[in-house]
Protein backbone atom coordinates (compact mmCIF):
# COMPACT_ATOMS: atom_id res chain seq x y z
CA UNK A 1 0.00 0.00 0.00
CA UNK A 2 0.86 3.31 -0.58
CA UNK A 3 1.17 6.12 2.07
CA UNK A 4 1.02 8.95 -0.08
CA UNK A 5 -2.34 9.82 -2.49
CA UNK A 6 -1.79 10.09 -6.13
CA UNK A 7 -2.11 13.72 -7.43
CA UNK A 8 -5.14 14.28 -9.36
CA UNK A 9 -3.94 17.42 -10.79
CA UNK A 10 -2.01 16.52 -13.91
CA UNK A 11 -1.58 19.85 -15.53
CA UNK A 12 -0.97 23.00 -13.76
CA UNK A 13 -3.40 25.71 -13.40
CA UNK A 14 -1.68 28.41 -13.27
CA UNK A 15 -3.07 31.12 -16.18
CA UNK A 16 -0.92 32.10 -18.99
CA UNK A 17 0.30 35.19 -17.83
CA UNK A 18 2.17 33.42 -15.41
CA UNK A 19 4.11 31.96 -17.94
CA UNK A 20 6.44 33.36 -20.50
CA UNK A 21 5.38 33.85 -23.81
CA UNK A 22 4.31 36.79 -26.37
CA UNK A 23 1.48 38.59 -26.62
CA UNK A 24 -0.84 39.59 -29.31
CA UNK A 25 -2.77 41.95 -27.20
CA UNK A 26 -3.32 42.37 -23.57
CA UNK A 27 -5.30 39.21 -23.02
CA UNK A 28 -3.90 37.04 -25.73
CA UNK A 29 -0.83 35.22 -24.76
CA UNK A 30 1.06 32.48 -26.73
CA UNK A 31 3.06 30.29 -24.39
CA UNK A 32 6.64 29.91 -25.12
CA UNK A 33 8.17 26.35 -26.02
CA UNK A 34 4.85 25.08 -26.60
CA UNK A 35 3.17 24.11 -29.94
CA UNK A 36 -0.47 26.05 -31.10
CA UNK A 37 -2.45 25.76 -33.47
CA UNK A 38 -4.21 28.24 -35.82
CA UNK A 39 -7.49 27.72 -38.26
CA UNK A 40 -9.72 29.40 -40.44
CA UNK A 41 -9.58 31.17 -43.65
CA UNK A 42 -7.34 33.74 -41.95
CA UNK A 43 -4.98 31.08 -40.30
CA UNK A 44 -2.09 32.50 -42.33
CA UNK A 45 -2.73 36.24 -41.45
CA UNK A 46 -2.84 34.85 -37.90
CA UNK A 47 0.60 33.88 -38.34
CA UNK A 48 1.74 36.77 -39.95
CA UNK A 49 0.28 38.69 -36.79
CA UNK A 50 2.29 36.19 -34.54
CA UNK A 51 5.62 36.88 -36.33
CA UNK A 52 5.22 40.58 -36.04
CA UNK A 53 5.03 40.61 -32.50
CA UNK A 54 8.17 38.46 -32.64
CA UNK A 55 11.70 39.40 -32.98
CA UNK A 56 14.78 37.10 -35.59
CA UNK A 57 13.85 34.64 -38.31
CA UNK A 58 10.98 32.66 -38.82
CA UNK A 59 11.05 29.32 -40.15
CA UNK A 60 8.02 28.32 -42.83
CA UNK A 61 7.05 25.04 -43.60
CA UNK A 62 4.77 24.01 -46.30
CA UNK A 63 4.54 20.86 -48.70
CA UNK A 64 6.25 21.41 -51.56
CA UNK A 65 3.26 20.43 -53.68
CA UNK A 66 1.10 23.05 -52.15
CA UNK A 67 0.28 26.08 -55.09
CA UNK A 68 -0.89 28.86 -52.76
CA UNK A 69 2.50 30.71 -51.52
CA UNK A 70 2.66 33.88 -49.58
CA UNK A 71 2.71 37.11 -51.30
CA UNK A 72 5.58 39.48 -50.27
CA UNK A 73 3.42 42.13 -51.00
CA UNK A 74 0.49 40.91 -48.15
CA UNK A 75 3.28 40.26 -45.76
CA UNK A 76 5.24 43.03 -45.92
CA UNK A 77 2.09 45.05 -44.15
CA UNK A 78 3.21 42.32 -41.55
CA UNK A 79 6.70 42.05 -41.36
CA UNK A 80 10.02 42.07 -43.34
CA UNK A 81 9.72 39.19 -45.85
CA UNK A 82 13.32 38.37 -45.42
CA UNK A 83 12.78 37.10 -41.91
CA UNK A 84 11.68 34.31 -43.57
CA UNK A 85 13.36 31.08 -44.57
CA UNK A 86 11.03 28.56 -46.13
CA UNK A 87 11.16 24.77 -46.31
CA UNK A 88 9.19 22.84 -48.81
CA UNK A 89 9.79 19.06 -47.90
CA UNK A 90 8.53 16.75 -50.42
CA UNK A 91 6.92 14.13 -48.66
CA UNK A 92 4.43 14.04 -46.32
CA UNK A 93 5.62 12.72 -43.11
CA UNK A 94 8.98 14.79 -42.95
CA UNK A 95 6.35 17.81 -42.34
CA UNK A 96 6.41 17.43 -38.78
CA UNK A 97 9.84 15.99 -38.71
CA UNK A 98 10.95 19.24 -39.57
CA UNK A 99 9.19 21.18 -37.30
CA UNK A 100 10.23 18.94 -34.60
CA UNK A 101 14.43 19.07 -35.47
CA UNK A 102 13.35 22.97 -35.25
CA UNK A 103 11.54 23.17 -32.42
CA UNK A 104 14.69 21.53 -31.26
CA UNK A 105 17.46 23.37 -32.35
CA UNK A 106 16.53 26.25 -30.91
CA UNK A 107 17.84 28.37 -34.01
CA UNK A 108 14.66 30.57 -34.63
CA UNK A 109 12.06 32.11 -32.21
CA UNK A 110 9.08 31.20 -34.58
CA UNK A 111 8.45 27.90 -36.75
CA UNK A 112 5.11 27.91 -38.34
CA UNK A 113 4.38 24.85 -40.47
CA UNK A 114 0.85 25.25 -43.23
CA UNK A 115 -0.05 21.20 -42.88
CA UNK A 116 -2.21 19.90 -45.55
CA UNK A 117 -4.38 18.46 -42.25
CA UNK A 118 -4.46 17.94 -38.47
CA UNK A 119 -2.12 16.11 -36.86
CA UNK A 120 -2.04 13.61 -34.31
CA UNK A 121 -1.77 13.61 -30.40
CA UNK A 122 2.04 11.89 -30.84
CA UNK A 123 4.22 14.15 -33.06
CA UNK A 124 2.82 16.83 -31.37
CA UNK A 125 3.93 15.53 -27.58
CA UNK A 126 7.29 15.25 -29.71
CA UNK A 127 7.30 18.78 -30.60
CA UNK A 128 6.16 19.81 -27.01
CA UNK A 129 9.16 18.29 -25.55
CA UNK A 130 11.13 19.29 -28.55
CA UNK A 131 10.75 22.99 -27.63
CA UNK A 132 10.94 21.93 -23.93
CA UNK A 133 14.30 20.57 -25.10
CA UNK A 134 15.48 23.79 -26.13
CA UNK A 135 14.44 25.62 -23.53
CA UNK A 136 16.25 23.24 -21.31
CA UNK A 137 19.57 23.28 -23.10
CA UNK A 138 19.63 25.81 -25.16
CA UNK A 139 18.33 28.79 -23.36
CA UNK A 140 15.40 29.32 -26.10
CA UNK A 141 12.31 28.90 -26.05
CA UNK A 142 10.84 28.47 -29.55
CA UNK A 143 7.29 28.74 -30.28
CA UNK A 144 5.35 26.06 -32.47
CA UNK A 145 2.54 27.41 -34.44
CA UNK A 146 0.67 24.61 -36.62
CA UNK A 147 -1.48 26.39 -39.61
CA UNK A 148 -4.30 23.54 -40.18
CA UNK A 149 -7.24 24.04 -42.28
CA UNK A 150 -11.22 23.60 -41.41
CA UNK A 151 -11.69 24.16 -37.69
CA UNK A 152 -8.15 22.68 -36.88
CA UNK A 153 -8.47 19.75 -34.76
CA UNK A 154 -5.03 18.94 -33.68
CA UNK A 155 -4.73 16.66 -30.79
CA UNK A 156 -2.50 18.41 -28.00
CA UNK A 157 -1.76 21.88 -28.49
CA UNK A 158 -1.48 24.37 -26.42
CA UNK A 159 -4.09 26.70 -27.57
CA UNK A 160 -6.19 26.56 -31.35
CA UNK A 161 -7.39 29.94 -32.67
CA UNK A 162 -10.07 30.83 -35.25
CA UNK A 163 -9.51 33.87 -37.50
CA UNK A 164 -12.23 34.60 -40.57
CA UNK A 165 -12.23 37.89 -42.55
CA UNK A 166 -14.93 39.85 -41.76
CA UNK A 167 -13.87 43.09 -44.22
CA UNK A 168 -15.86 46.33 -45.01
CA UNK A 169 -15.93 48.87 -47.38
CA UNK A 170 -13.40 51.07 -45.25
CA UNK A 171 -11.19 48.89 -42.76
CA UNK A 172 -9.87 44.98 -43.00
CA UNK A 173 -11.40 43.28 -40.02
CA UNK A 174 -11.59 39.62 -38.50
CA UNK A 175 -13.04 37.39 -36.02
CA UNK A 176 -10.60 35.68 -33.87
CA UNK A 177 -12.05 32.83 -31.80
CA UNK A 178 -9.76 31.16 -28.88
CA UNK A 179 -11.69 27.80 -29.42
CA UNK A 180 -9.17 25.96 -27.18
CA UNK A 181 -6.97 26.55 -24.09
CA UNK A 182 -5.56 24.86 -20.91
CA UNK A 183 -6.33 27.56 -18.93
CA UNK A 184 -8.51 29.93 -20.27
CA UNK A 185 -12.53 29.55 -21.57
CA UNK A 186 -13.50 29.98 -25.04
CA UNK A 187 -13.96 33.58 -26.10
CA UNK A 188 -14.54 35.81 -29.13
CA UNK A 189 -12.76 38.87 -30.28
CA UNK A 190 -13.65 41.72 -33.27
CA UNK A 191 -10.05 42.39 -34.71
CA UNK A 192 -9.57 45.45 -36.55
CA UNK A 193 -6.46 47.26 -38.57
CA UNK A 194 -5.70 50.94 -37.90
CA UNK A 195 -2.58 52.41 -38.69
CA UNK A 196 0.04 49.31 -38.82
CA UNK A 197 -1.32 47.80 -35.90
CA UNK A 198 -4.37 44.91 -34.66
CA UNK A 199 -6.39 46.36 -32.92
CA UNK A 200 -9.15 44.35 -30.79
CA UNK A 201 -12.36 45.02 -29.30
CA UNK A 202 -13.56 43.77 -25.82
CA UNK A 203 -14.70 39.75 -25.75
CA UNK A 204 -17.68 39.40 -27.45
CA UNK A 205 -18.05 42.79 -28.13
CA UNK A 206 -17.66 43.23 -32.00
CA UNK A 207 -19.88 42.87 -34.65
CA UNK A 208 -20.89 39.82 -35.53
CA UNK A 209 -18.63 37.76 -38.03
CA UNK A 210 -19.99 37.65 -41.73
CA UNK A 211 -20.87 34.68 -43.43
CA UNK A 212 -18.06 32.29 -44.73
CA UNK A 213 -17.77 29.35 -46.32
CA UNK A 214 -15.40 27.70 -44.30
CA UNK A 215 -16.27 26.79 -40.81
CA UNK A 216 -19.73 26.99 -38.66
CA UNK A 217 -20.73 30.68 -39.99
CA UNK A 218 -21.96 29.35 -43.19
CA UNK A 219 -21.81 31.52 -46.31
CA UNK A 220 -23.94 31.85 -49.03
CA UNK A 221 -22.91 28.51 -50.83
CA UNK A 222 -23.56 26.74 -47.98
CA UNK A 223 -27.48 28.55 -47.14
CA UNK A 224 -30.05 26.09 -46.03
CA UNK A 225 -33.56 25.90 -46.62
CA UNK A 226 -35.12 27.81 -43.63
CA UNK A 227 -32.46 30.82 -44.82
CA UNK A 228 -34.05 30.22 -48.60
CA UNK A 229 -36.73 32.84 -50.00
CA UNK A 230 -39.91 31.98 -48.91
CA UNK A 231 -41.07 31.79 -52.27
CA UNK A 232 -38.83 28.40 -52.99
CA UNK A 233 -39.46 27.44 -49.73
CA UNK A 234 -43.32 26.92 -50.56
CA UNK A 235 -42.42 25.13 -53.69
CA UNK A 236 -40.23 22.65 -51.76
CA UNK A 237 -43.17 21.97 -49.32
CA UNK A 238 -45.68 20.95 -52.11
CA UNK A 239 -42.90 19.00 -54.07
CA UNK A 240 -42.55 16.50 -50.25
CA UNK A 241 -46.56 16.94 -50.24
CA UNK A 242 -46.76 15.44 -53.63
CA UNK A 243 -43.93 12.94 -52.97
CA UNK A 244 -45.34 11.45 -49.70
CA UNK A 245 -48.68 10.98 -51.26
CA UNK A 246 -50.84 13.49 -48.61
CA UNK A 247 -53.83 14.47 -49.49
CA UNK A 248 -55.10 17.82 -48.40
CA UNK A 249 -58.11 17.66 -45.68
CA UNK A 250 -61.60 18.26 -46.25
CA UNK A 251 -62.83 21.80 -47.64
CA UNK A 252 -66.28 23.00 -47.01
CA UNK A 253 -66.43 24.05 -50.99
CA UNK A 254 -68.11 21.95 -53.33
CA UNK A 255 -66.94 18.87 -55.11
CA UNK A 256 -66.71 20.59 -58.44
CA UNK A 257 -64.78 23.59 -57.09
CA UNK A 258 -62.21 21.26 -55.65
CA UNK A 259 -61.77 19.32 -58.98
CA UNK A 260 -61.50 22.49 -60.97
CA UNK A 261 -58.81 23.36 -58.42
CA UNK A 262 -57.07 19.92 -58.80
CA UNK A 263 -57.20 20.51 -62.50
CA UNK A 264 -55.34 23.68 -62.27
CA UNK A 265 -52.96 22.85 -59.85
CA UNK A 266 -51.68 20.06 -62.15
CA UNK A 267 -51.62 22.18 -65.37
CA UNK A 268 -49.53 24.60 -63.74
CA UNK A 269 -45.94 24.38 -65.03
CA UNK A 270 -43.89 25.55 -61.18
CA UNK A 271 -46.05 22.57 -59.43
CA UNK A 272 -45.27 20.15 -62.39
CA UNK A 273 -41.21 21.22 -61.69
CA UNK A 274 -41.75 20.72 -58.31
CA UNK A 275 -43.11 17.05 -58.43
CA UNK A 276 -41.04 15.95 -60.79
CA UNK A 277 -38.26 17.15 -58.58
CA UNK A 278 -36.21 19.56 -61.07
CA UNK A 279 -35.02 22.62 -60.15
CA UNK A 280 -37.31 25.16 -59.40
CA UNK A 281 -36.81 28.13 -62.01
CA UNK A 282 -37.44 31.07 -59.39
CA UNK A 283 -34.49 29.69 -57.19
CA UNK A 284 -31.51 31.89 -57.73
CA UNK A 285 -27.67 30.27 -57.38
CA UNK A 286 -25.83 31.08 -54.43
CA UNK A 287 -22.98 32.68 -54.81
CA UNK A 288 -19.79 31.86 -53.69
CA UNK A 289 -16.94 33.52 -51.12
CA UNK A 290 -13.33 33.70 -51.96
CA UNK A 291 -10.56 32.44 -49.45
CA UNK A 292 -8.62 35.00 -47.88
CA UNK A 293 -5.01 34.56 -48.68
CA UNK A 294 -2.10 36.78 -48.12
């Protein structure tokens, strides 16, 4: 038997601020020698955000069979471009190998790697204590910042951020969503651009994000029925009448006035489209939202 109790605290609790690490904004703190992850159709202007607030060179990794690259001309509202030193490894699995022989060196403050998808819970334990490592021994403390695409989903990390365009006529603005942290709940921020620099409202406090195509705020490709007009919403509900063979209930008109009505109802051309199941021609096609990419 043992005398002592096992712990049942696991992680520590301590907030982030008691930690070091770099901060976005007051509020928004990145832990040093940790890995994090950032999503959304921002992800990349996330990053860029991350590496101005950051000092040296900043490692890039992306697949080398990836077409989108960054544009020195979106960046450079960032940081310098030549800060950056990219890697494009050719196979799949020497991704995260890279990012952990980083992480380990200690060489750069910043390694960002744009994955194809999420990773696993192992590699990035690796790349935890690969930072850890450097830390140790090195006397740096890297960050890890994993660029995924969707709503992320990496198994691990230190903290996974949301960022979706939400642009006007007269300033660029996002939506940045801390969707996962040790210590901290999840909150919402309205992220603005004045003069050079991010600029964020209170939690919860800015206007609500716009419609987009990736993630839960769906756009208008991705409208469902109740957000249809009402017009092709009515057409829909007699096509399922039709198709489930109902029959409408009694009506206190006469026998030949409901025939006459049956008559007309079938010689109508939108209710003969709408049982037959094609299109309906009053429907308009939704249009589609662009990616966001610097």
């Amino acid at each position: 038997m043992y005398s002592d109790a096992m712990p049942t605290q696991l992680l520590s609790a301590s907030a982030d601020t008691d930690r070091p690490g770099i901060d976005l904004a007051p509020g928004l703190r990145l832990a040093l020698a940790r890995v994090h992850e950032a999503c959304g159709p921002a992800r990349r202007t996330f990053a860029m955000w991350l590496a101005a607030r950051m000092q040296g060179p900043v490692i890039w990794i992306a697949p080398a069979w990836e077409k989108d690259r960054l544009n020195p001309d979106g960046m450079i509202a960032f940081a310098d471009p030549a800060r950056f030193l990219f890697v494009s490894p050719r196979r799949t699995e020497d991704l995260l190998w890279t990012m952990e022989e980083t992480l380990r060196a200690g060489a750069v403050p910043l390694v960002v790697a744009d994955l194809p998808g999420a990773p696993a819970l192992t590699p990035v334990r690796r790349m935890h204590l690969a930072g850890e490592t450097a830390r140790d021994t090195m006397g740096q403390s890297p960050l890890g910042l994993l660029l995924t695409p969707g709503d992320g989903g990496a198994q691990g990390v230190e903290t996974r951020w949301r960022m979706a365009p939400t642009h006007g006529p007269e300033a660029l603005s996002w939506r940045l969503t801390r969707a996962r942290a040790r210590t901290a709940p999840v909150r919402h921020w309205h992220v603005t651009r004045h003069r050079g620099a991010m600029v964020l409202s209170p939690p919860d406090a800015g206007a609500a994000a716009p419609a987009t195509a990736d993630g839960p705020h769906a756009g208008p490709a991705d409208r469902t029925d109740a957000t249809r007009p009402e017009k092709t919403r009515s057409g829909q509900a007699r096509a399922h009448t039709a198709a489930s063979g109902q029959t409408p209930g009694p009506s206190p008109r006469s026998d030949r006035t409901q025939r006459d009505r049956t008559t007309q109802t079938h010689a109508s051309a939108p209710r003969k489209t709408a049982e037959t199941g094609a299109s309906d021609p009053t429907e308009q096609p939704p249009q589609t939202t662009g990616a966001e990419i610097i």
